[in-house]
Protein backbone atom coordinates (compact mmCIF):
# COMPACT_ATOMS: atom_id res chain seq x y z
CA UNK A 1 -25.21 12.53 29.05
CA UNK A 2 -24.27 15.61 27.52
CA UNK A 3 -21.28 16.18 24.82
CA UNK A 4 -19.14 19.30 24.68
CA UNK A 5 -18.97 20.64 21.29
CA UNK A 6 -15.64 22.83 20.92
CA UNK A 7 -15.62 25.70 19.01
CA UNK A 8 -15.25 24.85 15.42
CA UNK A 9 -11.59 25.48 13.64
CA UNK A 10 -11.27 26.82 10.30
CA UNK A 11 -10.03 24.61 7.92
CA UNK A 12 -6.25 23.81 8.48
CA UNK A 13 -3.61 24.77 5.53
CA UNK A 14 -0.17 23.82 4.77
CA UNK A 15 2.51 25.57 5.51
CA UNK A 16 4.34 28.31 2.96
CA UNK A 17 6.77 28.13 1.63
CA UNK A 18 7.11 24.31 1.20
CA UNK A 19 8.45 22.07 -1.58
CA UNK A 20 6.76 20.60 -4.69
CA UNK A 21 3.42 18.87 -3.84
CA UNK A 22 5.31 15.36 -4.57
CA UNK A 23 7.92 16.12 -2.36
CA UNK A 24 5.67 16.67 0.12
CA UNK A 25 3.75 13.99 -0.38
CA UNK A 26 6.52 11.43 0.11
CA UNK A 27 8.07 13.21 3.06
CA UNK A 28 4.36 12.47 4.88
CA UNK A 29 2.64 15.64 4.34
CA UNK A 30 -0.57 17.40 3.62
CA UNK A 31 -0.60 17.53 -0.24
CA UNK A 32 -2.71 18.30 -2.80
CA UNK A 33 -3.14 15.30 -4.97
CA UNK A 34 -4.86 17.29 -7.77
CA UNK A 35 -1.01 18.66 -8.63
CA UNK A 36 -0.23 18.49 -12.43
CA UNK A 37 2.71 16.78 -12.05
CA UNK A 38 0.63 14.08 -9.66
CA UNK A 39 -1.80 13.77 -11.94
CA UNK A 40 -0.03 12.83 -14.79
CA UNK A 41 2.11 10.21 -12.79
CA UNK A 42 -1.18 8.73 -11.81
CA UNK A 43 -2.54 8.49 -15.07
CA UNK A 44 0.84 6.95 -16.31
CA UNK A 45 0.46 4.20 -13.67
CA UNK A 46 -3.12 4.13 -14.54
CA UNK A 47 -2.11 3.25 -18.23
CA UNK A 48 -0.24 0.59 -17.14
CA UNK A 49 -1.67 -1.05 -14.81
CA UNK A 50 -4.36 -1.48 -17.57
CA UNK A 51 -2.13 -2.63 -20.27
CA UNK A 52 -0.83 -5.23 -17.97
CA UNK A 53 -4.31 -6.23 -16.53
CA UNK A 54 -5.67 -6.98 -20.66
CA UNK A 55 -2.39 -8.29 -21.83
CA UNK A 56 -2.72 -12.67 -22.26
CA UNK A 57 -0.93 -14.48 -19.40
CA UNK A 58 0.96 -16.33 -22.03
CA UNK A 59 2.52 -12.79 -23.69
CA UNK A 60 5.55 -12.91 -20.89
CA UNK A 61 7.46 -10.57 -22.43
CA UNK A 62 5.40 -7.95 -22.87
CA UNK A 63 3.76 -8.30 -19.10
CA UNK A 64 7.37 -8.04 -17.90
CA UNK A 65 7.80 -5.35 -19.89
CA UNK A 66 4.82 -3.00 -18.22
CA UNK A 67 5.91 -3.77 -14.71
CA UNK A 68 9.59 -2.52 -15.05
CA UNK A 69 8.11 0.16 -16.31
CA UNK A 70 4.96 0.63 -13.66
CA UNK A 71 7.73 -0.84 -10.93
CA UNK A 72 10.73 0.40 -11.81
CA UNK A 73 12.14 -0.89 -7.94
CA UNK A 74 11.40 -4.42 -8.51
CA UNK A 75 13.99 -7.29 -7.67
CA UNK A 76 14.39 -10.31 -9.72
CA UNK A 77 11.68 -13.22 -10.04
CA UNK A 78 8.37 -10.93 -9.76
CA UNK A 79 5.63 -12.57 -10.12
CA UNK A 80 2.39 -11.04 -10.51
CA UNK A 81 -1.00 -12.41 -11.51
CA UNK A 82 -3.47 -9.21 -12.01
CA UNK A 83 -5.11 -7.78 -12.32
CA UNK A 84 -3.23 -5.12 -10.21
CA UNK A 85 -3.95 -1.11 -9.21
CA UNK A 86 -0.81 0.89 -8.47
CA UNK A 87 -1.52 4.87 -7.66
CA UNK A 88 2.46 5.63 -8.63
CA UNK A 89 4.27 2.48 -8.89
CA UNK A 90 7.40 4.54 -8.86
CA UNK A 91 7.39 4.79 -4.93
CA UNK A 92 6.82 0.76 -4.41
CA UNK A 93 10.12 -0.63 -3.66
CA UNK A 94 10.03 -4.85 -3.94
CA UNK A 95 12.68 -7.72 -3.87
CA UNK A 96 13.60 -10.65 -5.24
CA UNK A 97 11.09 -13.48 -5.96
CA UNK A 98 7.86 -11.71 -4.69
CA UNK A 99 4.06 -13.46 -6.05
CA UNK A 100 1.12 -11.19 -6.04
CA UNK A 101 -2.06 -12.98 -6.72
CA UNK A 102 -5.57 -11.56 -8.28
CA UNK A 103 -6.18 -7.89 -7.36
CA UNK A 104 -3.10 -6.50 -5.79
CA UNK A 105 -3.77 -3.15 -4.61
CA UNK A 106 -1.07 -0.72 -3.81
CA UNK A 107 -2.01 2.83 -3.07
CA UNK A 108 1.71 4.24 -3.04
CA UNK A 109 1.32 8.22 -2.58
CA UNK A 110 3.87 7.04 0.65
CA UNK A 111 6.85 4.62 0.19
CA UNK A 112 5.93 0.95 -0.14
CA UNK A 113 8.71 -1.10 0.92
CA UNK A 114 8.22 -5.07 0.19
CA UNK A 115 10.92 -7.10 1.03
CA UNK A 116 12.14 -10.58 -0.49
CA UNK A 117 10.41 -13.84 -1.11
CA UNK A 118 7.18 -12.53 -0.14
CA UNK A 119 3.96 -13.72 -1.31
CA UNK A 120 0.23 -12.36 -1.45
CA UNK A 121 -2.72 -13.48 -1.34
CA UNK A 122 -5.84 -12.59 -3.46
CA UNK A 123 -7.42 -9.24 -2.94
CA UNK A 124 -4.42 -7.65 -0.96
CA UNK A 125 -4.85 -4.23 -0.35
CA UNK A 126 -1.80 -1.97 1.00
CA UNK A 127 -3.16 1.46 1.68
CA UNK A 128 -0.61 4.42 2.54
CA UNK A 129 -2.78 7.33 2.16
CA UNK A 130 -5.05 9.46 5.37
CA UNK A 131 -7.41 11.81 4.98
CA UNK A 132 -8.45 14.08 7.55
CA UNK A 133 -10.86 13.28 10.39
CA UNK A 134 -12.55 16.40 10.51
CA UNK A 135 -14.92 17.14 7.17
CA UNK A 136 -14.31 20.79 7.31
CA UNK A 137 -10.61 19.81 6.05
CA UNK A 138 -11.05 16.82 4.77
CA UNK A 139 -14.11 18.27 2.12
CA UNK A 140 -13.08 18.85 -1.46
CA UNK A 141 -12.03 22.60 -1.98
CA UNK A 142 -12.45 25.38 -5.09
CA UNK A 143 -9.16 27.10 -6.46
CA UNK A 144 -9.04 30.61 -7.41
CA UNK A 145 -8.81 29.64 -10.88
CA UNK A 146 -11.74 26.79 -10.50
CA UNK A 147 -10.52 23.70 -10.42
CA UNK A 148 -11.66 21.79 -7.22
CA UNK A 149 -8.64 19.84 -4.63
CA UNK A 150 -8.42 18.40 -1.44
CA UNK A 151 -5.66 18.18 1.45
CA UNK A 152 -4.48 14.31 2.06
CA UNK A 153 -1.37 12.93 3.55
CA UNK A 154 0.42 9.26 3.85
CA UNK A 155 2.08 6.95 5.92
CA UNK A 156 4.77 4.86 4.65
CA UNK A 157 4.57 0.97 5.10
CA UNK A 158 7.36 -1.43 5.71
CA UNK A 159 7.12 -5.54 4.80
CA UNK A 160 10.13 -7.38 5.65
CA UNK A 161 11.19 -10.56 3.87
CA UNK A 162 9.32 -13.89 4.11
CA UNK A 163 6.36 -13.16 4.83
CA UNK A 164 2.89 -14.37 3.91
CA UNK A 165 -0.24 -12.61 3.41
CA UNK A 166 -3.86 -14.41 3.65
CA UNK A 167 -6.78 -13.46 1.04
CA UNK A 168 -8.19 -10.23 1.70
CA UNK A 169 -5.90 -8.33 3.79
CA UNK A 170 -6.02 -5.31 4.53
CA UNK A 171 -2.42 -3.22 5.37
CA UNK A 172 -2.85 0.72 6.78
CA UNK A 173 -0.44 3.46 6.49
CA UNK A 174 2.17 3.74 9.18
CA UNK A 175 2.45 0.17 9.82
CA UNK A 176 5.81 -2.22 9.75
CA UNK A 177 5.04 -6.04 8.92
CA UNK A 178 8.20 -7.83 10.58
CA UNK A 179 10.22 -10.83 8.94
CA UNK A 180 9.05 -14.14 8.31
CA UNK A 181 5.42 -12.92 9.44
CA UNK A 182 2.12 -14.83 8.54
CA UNK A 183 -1.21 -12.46 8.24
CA UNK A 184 -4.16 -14.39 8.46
CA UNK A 185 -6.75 -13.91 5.55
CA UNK A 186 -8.93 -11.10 6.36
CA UNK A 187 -7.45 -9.64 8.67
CA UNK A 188 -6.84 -5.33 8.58
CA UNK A 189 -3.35 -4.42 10.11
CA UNK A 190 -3.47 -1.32 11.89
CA UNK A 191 -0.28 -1.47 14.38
CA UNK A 192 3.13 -2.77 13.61
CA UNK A 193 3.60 -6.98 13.82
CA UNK A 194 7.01 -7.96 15.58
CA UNK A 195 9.06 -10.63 13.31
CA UNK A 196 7.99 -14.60 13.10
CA UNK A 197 4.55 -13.88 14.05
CA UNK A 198 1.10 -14.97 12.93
CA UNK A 199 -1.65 -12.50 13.08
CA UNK A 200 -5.23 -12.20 12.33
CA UNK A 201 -8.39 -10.51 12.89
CA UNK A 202 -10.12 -6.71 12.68
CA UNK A 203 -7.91 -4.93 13.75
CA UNK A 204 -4.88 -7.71 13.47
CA UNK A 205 -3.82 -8.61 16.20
CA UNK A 206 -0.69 -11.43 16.76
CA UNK A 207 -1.92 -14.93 18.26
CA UNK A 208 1.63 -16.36 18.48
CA UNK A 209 5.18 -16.97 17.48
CA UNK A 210 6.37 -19.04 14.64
CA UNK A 211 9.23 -21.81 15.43
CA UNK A 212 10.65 -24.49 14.59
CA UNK A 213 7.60 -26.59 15.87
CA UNK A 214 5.74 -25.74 13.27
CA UNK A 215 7.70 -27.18 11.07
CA UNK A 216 7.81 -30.77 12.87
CA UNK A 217 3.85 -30.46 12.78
CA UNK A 218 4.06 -29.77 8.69
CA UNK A 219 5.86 -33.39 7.99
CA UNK A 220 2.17 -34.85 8.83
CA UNK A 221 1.53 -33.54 4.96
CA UNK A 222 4.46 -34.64 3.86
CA UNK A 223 3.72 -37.79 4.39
């Protein structure tokens, strides 16, 4: 079987004029992540999240300290074990009386939006950021003055409240997590999960409904 090769593109570019690399980057657009202003909110978040990852769980004060500061759109009752890798921190938006466990991963170049009274796993990764499928513009690049940059872009993700998330779960730009949702451990969400839904597997994929059954079947540990 033969393959059709189409005639290669040159490398695609923004468009000019266009608005400050971060503005562009939160409004979903190609970027160039090796902006100075980028940079330096990356390193800030960098700082922080390592402060907060080698500061004692017993210093309280001083770990709520760093993440209003890293997370400056958290709700009340946070609760975070680390250690934990934010890109910005500034664009993660998170209610009231959310638990991260170990190694909660947020790569927020896109809006992160987390609602209440949710809790995560270990080893929960939420991933915003695309890169382009071709190499010839997804390659690094050389400015006039030197300095090397690529072109990326993200997709914002949406949790709603009450929802549950498994060990090791992977969460892709673009996606919307619905209330009161259950994500299996392991699983790698690639397409939007209606509300009151479990879901697992590669890609995720939803099994069934949660109801009020379940909760008539949970009194057999209560017991």
């Amino acid at each position: 079987m033969s393959i059709e090769i189409a005639a290669e593109l040159p490398p695609v570019k923004p468009r000019f004029p266009r608005a400050s690399e971060r503005e562009e980057m939160l409004a979903g657009k190609l970027y160039n992540p090796a902006d100075p202003e980028l940079t330096a909110l990356r390193e800030k978040a960098g700082d922080l999240c390592t402060r907060f990852n080698t500061t004692p769980r017993g210093d309280h004060a001083t770990r709520r300290a760093l993440l209003d500061e890293l997370l400056p759109g958290h709700g009340k009752g946070l609760d975070v074990m680390g250690p934990i890798f934010f890109d910005y921190g500034c664009n993660t938006t998170i209610g009231d009386r959310v638990f991260a466990n170990f190694n909660f991963t947020v790569l927020d170049c896109c809006p992160v939006t987390i609602g209440d009274d949710v809790l995560f796993g270990p080893n929960v990764s939420l991933l915003p950021p695309m890169h382009p499928l071709r190499w010839q513009d997804r390659n690094v690049r050389q400015a006039e003055d030197g300095s090397m940059y690529d072109y990326e872009y993200g997709k914002p993700i949406v949790i709603g409240s009450n929802c549950w998330f498994g060990g090791n779960v992977t969460v892709i730009g673009g996606v919307t997590i619905g209330e009161g949702c259950v994500i299996g451990a392991g699983a790698v969400v690639t397409r939007d999960i209606p509300p009151h839904t479990v879901a697992v597997g590669n890609p995720a994929r939803p099994i069934r409904e949660i109801t009020d059954k379940d909760a008539a079947e949970l009194q057999y540990y209560a017991q």
